[in-house]
C-alpha atoms as a PDB file:
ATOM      1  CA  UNK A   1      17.992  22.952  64.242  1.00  0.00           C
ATOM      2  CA  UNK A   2      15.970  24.591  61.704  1.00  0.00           C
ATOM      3  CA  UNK A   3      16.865  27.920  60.620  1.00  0.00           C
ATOM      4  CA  UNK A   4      13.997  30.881  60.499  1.00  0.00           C
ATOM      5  CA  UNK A   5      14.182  33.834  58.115  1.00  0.00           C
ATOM      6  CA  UNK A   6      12.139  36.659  57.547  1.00  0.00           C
ATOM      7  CA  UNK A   7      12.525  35.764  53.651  1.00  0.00           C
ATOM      8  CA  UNK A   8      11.429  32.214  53.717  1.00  0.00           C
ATOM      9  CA  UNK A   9       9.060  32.940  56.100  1.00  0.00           C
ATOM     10  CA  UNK A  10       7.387  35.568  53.433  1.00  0.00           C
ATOM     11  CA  UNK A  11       7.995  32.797  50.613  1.00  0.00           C
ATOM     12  CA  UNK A  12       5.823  30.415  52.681  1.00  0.00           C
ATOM     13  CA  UNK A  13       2.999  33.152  53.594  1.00  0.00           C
ATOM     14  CA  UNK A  14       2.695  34.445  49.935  1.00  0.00           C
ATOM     15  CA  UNK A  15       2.737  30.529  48.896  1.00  0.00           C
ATOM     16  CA  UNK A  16      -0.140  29.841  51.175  1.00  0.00           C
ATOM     17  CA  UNK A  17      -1.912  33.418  50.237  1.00  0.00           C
ATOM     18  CA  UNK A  18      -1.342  32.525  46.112  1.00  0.00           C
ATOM     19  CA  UNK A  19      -3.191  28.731  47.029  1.00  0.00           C
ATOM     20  CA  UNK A  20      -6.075  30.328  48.587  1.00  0.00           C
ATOM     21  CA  UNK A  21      -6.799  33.157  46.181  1.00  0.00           C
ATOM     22  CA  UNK A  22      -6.773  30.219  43.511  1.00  0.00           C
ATOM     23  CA  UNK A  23      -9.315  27.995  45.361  1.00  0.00           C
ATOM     24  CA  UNK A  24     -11.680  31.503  46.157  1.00  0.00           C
ATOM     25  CA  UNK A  25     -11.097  32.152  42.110  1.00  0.00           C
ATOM     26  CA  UNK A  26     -12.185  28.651  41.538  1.00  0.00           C
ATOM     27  CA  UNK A  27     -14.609  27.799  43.641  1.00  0.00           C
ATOM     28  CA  UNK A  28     -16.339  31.551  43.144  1.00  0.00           C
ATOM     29  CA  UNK A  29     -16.492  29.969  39.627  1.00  0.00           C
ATOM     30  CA  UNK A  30     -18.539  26.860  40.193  1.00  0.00           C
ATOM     31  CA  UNK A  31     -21.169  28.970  42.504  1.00  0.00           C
ATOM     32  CA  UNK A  32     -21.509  31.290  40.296  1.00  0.00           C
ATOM     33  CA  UNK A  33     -21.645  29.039  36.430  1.00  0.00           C
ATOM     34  CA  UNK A  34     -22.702  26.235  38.223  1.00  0.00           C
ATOM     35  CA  UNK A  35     -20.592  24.077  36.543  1.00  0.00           C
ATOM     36  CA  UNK A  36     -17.303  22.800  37.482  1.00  0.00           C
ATOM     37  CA  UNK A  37     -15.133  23.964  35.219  1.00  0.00           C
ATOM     38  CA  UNK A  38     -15.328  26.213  31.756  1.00  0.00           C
ATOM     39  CA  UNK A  39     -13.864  24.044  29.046  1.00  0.00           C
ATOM     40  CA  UNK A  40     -12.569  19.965  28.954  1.00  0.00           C
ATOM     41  CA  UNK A  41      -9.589  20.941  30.122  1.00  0.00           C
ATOM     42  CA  UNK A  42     -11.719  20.714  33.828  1.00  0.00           C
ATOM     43  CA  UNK A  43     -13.215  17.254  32.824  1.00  0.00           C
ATOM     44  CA  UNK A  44      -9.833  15.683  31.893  1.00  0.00           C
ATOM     45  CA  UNK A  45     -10.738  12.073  32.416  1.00  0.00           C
ATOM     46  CA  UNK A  46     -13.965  12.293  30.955  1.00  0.00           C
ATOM     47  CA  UNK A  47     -13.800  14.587  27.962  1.00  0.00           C
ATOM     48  CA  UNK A  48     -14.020  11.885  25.277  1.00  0.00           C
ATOM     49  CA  UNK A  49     -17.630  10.725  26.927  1.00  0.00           C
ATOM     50  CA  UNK A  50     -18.468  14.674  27.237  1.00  0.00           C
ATOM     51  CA  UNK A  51     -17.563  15.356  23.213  1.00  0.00           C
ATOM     52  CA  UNK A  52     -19.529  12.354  22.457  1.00  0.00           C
ATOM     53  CA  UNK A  53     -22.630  13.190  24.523  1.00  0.00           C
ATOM     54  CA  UNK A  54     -22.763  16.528  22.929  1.00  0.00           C
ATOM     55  CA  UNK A  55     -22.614  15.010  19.492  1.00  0.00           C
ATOM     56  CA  UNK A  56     -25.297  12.926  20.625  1.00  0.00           C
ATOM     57  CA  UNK A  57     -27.456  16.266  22.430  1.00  0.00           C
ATOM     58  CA  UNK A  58     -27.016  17.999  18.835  1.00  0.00           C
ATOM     59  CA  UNK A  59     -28.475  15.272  16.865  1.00  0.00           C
ATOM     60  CA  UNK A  60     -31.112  14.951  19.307  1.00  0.00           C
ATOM     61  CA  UNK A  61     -32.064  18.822  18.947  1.00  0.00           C
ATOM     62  CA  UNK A  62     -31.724  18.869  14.826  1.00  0.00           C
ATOM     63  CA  UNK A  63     -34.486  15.583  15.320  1.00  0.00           C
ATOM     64  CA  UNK A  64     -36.563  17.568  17.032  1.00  0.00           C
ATOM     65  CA  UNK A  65     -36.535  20.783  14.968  1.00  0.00           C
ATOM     66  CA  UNK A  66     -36.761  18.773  11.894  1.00  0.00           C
ATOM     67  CA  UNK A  67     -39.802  16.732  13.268  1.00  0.00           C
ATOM     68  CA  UNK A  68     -41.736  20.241  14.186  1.00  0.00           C
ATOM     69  CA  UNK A  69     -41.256  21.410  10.505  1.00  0.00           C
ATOM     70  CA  UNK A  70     -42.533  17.698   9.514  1.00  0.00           C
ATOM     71  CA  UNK A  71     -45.498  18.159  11.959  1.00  0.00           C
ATOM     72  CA  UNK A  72     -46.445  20.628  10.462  1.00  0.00           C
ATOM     73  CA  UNK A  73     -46.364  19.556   6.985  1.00  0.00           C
ATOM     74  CA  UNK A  74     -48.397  16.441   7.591  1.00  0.00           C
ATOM     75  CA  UNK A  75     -50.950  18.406   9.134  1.00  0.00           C
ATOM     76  CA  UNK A  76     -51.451  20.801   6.295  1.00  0.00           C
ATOM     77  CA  UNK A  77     -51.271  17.109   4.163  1.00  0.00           C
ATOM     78  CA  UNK A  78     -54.341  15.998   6.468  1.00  0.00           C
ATOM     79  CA  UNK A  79     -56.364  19.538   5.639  1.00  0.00           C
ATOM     80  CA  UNK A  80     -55.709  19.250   1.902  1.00  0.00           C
ATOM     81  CA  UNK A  81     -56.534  14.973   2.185  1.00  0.00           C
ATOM     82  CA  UNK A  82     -59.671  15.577   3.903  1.00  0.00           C
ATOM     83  CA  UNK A  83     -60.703  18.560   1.425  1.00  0.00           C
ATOM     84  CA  UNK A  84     -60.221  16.007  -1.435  1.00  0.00           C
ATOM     85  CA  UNK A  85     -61.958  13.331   0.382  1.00  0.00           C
ATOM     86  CA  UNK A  86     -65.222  15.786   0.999  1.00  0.00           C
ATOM     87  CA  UNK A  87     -65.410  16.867  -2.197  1.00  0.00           C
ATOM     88  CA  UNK A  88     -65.453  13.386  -3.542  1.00  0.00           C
ATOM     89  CA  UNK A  89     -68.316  12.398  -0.833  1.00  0.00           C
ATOM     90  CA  UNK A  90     -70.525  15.352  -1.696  1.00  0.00           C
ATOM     91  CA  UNK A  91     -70.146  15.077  -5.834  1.00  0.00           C
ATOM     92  CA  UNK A  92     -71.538  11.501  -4.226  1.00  0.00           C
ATOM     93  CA  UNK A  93     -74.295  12.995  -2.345  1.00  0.00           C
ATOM     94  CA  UNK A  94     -75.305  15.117  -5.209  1.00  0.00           C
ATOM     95  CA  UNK A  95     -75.724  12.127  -7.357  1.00  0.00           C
ATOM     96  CA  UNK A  96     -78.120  10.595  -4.545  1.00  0.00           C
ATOM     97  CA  UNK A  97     -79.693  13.598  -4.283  1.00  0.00           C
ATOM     98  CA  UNK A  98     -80.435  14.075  -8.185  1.00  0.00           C
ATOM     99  CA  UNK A  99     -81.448  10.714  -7.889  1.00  0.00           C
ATOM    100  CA  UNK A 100     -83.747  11.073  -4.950  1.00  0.00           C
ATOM    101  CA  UNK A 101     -85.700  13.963  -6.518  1.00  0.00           C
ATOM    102  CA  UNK A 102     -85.743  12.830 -10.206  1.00  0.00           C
ATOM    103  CA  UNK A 103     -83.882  16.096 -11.016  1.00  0.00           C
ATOM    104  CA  UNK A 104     -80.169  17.424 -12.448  1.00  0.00           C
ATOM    105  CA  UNK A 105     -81.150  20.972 -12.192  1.00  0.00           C
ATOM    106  CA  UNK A 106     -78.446  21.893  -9.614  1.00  0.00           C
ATOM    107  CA  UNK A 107     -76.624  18.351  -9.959  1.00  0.00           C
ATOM    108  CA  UNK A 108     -73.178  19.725 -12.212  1.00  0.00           C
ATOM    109  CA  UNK A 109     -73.381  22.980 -10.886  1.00  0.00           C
ATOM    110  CA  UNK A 110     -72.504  21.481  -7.046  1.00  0.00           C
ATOM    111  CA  UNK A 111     -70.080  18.618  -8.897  1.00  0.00           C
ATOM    112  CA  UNK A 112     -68.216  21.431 -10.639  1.00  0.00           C
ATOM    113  CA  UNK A 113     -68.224  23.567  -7.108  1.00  0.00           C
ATOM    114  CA  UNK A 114     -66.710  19.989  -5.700  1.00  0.00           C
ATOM    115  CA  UNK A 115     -64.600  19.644  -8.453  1.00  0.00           C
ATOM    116  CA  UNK A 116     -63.129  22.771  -7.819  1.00  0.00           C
ATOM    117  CA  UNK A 117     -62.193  22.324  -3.947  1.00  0.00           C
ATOM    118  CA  UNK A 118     -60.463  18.903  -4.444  1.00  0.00           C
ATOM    119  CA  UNK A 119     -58.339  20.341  -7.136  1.00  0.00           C
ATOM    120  CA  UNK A 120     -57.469  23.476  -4.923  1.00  0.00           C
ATOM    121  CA  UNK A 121     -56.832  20.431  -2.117  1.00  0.00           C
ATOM    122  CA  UNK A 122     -54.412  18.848  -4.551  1.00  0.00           C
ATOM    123  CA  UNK A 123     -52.835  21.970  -5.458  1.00  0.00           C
ATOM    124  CA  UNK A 124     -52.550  23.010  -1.519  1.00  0.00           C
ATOM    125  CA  UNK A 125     -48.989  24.634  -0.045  1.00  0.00           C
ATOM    126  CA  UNK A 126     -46.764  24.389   2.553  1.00  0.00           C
ATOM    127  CA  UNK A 127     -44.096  27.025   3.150  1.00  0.00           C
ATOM    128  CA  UNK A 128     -44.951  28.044  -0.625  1.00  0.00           C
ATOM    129  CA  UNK A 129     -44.004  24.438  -2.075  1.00  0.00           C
ATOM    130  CA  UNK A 130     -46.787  22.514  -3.409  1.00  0.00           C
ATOM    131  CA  UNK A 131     -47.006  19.589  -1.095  1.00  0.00           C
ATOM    132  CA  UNK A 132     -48.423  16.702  -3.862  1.00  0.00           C
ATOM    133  CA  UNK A 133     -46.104  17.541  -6.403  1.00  0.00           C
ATOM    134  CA  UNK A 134     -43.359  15.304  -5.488  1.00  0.00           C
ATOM    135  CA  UNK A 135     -39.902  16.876  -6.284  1.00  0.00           C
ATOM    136  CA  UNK A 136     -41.062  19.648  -8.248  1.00  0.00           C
ATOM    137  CA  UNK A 137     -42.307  21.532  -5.460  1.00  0.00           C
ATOM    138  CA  UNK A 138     -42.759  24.596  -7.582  1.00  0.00           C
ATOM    139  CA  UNK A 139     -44.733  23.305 -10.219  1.00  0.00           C
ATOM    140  CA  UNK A 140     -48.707  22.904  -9.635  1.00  0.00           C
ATOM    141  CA  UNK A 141     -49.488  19.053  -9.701  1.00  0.00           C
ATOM    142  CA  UNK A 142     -53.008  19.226 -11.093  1.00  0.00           C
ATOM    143  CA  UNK A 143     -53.849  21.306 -14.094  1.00  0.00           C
ATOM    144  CA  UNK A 144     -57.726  21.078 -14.500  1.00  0.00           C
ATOM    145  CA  UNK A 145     -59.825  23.909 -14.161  1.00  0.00           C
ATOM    146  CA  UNK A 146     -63.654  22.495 -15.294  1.00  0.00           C
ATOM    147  CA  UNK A 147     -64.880  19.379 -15.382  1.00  0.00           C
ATOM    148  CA  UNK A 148     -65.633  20.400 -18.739  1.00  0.00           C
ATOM    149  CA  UNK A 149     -61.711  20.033 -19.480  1.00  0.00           C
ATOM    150  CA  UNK A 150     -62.259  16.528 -19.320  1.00  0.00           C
ATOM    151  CA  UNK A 151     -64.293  16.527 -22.983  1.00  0.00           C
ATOM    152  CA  UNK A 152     -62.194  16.853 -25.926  1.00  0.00           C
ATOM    153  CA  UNK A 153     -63.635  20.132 -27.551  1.00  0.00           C
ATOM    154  CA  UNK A 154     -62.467  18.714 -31.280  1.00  0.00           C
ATOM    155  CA  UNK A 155     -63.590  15.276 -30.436  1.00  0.00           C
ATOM    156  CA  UNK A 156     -66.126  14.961 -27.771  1.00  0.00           C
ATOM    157  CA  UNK A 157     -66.262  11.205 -28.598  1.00  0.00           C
ATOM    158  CA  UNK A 158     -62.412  10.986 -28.058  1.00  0.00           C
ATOM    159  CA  UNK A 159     -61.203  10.055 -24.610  1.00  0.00           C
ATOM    160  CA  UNK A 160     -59.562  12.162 -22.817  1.00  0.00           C
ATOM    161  CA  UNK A 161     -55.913  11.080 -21.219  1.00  0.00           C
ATOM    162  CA  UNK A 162     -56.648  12.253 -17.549  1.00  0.00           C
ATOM    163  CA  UNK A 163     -52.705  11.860 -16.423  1.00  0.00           C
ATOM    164  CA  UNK A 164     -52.195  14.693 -18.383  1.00  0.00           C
ATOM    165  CA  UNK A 165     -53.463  16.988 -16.008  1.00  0.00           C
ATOM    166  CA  UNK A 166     -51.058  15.538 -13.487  1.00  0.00           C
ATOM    167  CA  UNK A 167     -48.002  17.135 -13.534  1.00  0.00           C
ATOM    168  CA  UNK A 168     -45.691  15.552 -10.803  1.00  0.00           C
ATOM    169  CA  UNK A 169     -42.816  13.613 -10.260  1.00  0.00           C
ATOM    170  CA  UNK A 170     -42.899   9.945  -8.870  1.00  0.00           C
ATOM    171  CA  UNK A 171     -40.226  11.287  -5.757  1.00  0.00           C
ATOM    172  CA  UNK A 172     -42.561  10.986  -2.220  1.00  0.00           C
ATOM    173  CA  UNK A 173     -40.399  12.602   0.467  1.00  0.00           C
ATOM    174  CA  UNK A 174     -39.036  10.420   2.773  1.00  0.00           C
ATOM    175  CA  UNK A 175     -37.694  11.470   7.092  1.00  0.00           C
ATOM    176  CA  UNK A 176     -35.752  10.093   9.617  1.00  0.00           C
ATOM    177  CA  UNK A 177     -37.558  10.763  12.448  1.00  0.00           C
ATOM    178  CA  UNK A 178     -35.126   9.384  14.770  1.00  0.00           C
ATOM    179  CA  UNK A 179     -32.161   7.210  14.971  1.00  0.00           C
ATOM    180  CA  UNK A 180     -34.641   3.936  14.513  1.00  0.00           C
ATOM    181  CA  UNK A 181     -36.879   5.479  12.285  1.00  0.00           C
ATOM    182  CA  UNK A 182     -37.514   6.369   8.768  1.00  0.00           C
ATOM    183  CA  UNK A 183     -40.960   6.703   7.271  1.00  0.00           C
ATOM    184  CA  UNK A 184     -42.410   8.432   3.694  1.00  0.00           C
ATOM    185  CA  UNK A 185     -44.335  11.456   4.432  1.00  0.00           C
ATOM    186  CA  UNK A 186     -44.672  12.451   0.684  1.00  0.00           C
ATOM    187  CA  UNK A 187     -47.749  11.964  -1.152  1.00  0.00           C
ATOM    188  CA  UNK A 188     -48.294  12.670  -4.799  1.00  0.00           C
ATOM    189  CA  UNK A 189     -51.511  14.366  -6.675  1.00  0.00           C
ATOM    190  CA  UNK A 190     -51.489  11.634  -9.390  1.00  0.00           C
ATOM    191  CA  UNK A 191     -52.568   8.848  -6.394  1.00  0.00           C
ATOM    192  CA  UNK A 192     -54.866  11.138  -4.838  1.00  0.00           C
ATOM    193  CA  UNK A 193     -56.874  12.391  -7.766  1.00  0.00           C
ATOM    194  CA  UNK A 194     -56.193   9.875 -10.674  1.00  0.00           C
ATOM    195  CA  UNK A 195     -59.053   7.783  -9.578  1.00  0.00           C
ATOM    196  CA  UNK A 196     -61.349  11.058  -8.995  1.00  0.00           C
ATOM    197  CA  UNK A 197     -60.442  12.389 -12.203  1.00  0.00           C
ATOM    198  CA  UNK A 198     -61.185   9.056 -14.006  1.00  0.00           C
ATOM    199  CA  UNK A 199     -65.288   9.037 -12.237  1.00  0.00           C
ATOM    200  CA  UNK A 200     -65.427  12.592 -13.439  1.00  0.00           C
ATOM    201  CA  UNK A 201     -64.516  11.919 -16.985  1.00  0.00           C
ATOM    202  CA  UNK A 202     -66.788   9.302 -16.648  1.00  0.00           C
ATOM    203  CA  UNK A 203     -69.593  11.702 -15.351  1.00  0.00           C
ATOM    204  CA  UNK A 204     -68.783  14.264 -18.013  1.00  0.00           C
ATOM    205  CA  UNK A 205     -68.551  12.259 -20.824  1.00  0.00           C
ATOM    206  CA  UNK A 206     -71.974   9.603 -19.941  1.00  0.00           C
ATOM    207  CA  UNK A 207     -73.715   7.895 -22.964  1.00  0.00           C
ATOM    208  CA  UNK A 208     -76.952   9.622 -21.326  1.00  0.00           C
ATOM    209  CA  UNK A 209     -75.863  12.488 -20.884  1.00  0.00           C
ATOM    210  CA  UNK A 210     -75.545  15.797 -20.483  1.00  0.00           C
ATOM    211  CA  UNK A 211     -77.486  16.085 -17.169  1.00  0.00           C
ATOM    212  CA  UNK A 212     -80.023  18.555 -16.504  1.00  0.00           C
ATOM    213  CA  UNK A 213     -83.693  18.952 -15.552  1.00  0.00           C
ATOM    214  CA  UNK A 214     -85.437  15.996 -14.886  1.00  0.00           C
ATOM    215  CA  UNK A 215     -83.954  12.694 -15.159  1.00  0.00           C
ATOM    216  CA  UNK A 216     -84.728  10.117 -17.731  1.00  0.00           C
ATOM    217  CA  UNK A 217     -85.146   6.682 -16.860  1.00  0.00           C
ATOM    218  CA  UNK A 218     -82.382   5.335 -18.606  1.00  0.00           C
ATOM    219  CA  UNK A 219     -80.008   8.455 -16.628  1.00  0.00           C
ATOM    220  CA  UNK A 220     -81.493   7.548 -13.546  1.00  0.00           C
ATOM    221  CA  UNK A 221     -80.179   3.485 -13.890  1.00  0.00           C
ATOM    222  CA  UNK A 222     -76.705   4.861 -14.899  1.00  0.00           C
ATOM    223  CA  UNK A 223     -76.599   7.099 -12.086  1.00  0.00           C
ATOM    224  CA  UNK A 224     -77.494   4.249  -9.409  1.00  0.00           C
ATOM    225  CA  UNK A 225     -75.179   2.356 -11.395  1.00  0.00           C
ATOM    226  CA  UNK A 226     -71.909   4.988 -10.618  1.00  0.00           C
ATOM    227  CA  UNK A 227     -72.584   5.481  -6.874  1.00  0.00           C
ATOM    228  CA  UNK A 228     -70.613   1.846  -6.026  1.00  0.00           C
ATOM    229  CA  UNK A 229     -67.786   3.557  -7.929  1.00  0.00           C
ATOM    230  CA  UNK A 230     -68.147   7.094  -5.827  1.00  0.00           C
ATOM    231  CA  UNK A 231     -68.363   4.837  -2.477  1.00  0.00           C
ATOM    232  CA  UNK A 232     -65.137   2.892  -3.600  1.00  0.00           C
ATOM    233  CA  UNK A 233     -63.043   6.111  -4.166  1.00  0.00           C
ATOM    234  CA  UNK A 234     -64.590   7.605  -1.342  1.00  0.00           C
ATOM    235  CA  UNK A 235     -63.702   4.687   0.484  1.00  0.00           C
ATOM    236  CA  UNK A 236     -59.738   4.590  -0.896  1.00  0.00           C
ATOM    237  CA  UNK A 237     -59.130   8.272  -0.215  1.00  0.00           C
ATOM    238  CA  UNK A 238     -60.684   8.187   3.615  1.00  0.00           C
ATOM    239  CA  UNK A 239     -57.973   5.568   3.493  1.00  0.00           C
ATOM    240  CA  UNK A 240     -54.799   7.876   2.325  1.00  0.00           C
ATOM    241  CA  UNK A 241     -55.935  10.063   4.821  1.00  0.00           C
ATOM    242  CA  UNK A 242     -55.793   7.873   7.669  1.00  0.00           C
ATOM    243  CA  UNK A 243     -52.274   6.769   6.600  1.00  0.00           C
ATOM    244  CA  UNK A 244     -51.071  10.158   6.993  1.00  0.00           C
ATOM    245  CA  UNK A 245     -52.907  10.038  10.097  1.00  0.00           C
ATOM    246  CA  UNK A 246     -50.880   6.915  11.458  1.00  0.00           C
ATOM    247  CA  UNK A 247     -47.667   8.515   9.886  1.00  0.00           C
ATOM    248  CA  UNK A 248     -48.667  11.817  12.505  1.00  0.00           C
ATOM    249  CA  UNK A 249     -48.802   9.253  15.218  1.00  0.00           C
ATOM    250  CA  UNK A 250     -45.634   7.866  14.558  1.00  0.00           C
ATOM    251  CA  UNK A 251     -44.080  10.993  14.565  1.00  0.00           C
ATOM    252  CA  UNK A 252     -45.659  12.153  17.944  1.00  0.00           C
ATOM    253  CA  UNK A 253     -44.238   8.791  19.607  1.00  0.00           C
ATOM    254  CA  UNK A 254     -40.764   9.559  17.884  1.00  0.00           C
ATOM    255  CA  UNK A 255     -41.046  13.051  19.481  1.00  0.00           C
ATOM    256  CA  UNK A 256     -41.656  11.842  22.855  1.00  0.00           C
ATOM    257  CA  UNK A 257     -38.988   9.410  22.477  1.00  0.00           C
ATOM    258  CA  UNK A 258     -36.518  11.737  21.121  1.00  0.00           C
ATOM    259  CA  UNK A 259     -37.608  14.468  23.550  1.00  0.00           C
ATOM    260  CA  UNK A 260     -37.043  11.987  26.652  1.00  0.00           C
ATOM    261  CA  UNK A 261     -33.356  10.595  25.601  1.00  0.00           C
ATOM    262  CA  UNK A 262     -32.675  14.377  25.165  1.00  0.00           C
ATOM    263  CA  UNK A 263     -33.516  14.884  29.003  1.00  0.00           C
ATOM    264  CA  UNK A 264     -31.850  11.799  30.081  1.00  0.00           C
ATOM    265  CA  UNK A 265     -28.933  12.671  28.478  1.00  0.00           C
ATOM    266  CA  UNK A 266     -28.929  15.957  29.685  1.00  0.00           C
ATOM    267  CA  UNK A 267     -29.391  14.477  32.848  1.00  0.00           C
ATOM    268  CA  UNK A 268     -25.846  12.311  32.321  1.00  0.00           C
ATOM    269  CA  UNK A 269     -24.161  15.266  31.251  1.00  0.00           C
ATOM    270  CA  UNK A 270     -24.920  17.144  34.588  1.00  0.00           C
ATOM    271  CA  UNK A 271     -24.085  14.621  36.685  1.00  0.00           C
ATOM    272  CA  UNK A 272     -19.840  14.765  34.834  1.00  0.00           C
ATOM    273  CA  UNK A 273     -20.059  18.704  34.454  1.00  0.00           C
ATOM    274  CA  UNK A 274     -22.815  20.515  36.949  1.00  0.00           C
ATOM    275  CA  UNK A 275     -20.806  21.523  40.359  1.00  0.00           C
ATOM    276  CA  UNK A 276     -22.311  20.457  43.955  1.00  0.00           C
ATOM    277  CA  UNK A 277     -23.632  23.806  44.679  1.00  0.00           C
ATOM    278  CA  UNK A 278     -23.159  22.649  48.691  1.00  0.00           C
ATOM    279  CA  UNK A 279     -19.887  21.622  48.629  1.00  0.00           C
ATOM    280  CA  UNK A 280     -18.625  24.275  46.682  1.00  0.00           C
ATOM    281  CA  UNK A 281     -20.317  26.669  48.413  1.00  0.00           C
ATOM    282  CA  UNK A 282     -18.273  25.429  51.285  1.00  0.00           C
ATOM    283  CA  UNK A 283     -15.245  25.725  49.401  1.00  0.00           C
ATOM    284  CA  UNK A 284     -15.641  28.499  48.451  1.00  0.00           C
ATOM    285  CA  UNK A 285     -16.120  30.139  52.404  1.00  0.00           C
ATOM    286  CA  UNK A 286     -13.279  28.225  53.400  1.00  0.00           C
ATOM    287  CA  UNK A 287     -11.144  29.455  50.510  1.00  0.00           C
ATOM    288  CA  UNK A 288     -12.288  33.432  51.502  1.00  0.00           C
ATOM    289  CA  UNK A 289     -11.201  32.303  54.876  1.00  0.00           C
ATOM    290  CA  UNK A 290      -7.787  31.207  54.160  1.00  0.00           C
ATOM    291  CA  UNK A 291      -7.111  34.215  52.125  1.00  0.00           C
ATOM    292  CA  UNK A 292      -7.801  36.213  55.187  1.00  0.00           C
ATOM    293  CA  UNK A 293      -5.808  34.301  57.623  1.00  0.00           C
ATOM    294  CA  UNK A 294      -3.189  34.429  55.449  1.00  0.00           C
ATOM    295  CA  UNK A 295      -3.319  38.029  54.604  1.00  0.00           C
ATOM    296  CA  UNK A 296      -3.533  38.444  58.408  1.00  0.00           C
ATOM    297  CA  UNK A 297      -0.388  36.738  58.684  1.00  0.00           C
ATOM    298  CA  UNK A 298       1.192  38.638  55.856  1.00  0.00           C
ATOM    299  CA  UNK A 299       0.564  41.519  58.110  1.00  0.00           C
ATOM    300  CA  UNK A 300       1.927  40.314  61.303  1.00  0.00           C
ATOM    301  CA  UNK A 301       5.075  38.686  59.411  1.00  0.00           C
ATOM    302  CA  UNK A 302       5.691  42.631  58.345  1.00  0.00           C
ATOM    303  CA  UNK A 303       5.835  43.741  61.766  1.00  0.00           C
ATOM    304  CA  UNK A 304       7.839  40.615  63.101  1.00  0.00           C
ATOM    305  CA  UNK A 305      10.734  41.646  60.631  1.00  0.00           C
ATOM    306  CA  UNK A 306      14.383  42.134  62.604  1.00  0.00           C
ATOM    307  CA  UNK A 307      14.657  44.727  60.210  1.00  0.00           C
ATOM    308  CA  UNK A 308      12.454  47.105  62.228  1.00  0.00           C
ATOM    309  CA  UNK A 309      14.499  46.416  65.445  1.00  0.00           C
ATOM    310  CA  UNK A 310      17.910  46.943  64.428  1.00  0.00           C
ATOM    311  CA  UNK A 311      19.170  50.557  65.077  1.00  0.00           C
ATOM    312  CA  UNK A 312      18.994  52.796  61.798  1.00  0.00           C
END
C-alpha cells in the first residue's frame, strides 16, 4: 500500500513544474536564435566537426577578402598595361604617319606626349604603393622624364645605360587564391618598359637624326626600317597584358569556387546547429502547456492539504 503525503505530493508537482519551465526556457530558445543550442556544450557529439568547420568557414572568408583586394589590384595592373601598350602603338603610328606624309614636324612632339603616358603607366598606384616596383612599393620604378634623358648631355655619342632609369626590385608578388591555388600577380617596370626604353634610345639617338621638317631619304629608309621593331614590342606588351588578363580569370573562377564551398559548408553547418523551427515550435507549446497543468495542479494540491481541515 503506497503511502500519500501532502509533502511528497508537492515534491513531485514542483519536480514536474521545474521540468517544464526548463523545456519552455529551452525550446523558447531555439524559436527564437534559431539554433539549437548557444555554445558546443549543446553539440556535444559533434563539436570537434563544428570547431573544424569554422576553421574551415574563416579561411574561406579571409580568401575571399583577400581575393577582392587582389581584384582590384590586377585591374588597376590592366589600366596601367594597356596605357603602356597605347602609348607604344601610337609612338608607332606617328612613325607611319611621318612616314606617310614625308614630314617630322609634329613626329617627337606626339612620341614625347607618348613617352610621357607610358612612363606615368609604369609609375601607376594602387592603395598609394607603386604597383611595378616590386618590393619597394614606395619607390617610383621608372625615373625618365624626356626622351631627351636618353642622350648623354656630355657625350651625345655615348650610350646611354637605359636600366638605370629602372629602379625596382626583382620580387613579383605572389597569392594564394585558394587552397589549390597560387599564382604571381606582380609585375615589374623593368619587363614592361626595358624594351620601350631601348626603341626610344634608339629613336633619340638615330645616325639620321634629329627629326624634324621634311624627311630625308636616307631618314625615311631608317624609319621603315624601325616599325618591325615598334610592331614586335607592341606585339610583346599586348601580350603582358593579356597574361594579367588570364591571371583575372583565374581569380574570378577561384572566387566562384571559394564562394560556393563557403555556402556548402555553411549549408553542413546548419544542418548540426540550425533548430527545426516545426518541431520546436511544438515543443515549445507543449512545454507552455505543461507548465500550466502543472501550476494548475500546484494550485489544487494547496487546497487538497489536511492541513486546512483539521480544527485550528
Amino acid at each position: 500500500m503506497n503511502r500519500v503525503s501532502t509533502s511528497g505530493n508537492y515534491a513531485t508537482v514542483l519536480a514536474n513544474l521545474t521540468k517544464a519551465q526548463q523545456s519552455q526556457i529551452y525550446f523558447g530558445n531555439q524559436v527564437a536564435t534559431q539554433r539549437k543550442g548557444a555554445d558546443l556544450k549543446a553539440y556535444a557529439t559533434t563539436a570537434d566537426t563544428l570547431t573544424a568547420m569554422h576553421t574551415v568557414q574563416a579561411r574561406l572568408k579571409s580568401y575571399q577578402e583577400q581575393n577582392t583586394v587582389i581584384g582590384d589590384r590586377l585591374s588597376s595592373q590592366d589600366v596601367a598595361l594597356n596605357q603602356v601598350t597605347g602609348a607604344a602603338g601610337a609612338i608607332r603610328e606617328a612613325l607611319a604617319n611621318a612616314l606617310a606624309t614625308g614630314s617630322a614636324e609634329t613626329m617627337m612632339t606626339d612620341i614625347e606626349a607618348q613617352v610621357s603616358g607610358a612612363v606615368e603607366g609604369m609609375n601607376s598606384r594602387y592603395n598609394g604603393k607603386y604597383l611595378f616596383a616590386g618590393g619597394q612599393v614606395d619607390t617610383r620604378p621608372v625615373s625618365l622624364n624626356s626622351i631627351a634623358d636618353l642622350t648623354d648631355p656630355v657625350l651625345p655619342a655615348a650610350p646611354v645605360d637605359v636600366s638605370s632609369f629602372f629602379h625596382n626590385d626583382d620580387y613579383k608578388m605572389q597569392n594564394k587564391l585558394d587552397d589549390s591555388t597560387t599564382v604571381t600577380t606582380g609585375v615589374l617596370a623593368s619587363d614592361i618598359g626595358t624594351e620601350l626604353l631601348t626603341a626610344l634610345h634608339t629613336l633619340q639617338n638615330s645616325p639620321v637624326g634629329p627629326f624634324s621638317g621634311k624627311l630625308t631619304e636616307a631618314q625615311q629608309v631608317w624609319i621603315q626600317g624601325q616599325l618591325g621593331t615598334w610592331d614586335g614590342l607592341r606585339s610583346d606588351l599586348t601580350t603582358m597584358t593579356a597574361a594579367n588578363g588570364l591571371t583575372q580569370k583565374r581569380l574570378d573562377t577561384s572566387k566562384e569556387n571559394v564562394v560556393s564551398q563557403d555556402v556548402t559548408l555553411a549549408g553542413m553547418v546548419g544542418d548540426i546547429t540550425d533548430a527545426d523551427m516545426g518541431q520546436a515550435a511544438t515543443q515549445l507549446q507543449m512545454a507552455q502547456m505543461a507548465v500550466q497543468a502543472s501550476a494548475h495542479v500546484f494550485q489544487a494540491l494547496q487546497g487538497a492539504s489536511l492541513l486546512s481541515i483539521l480544527p485550528a
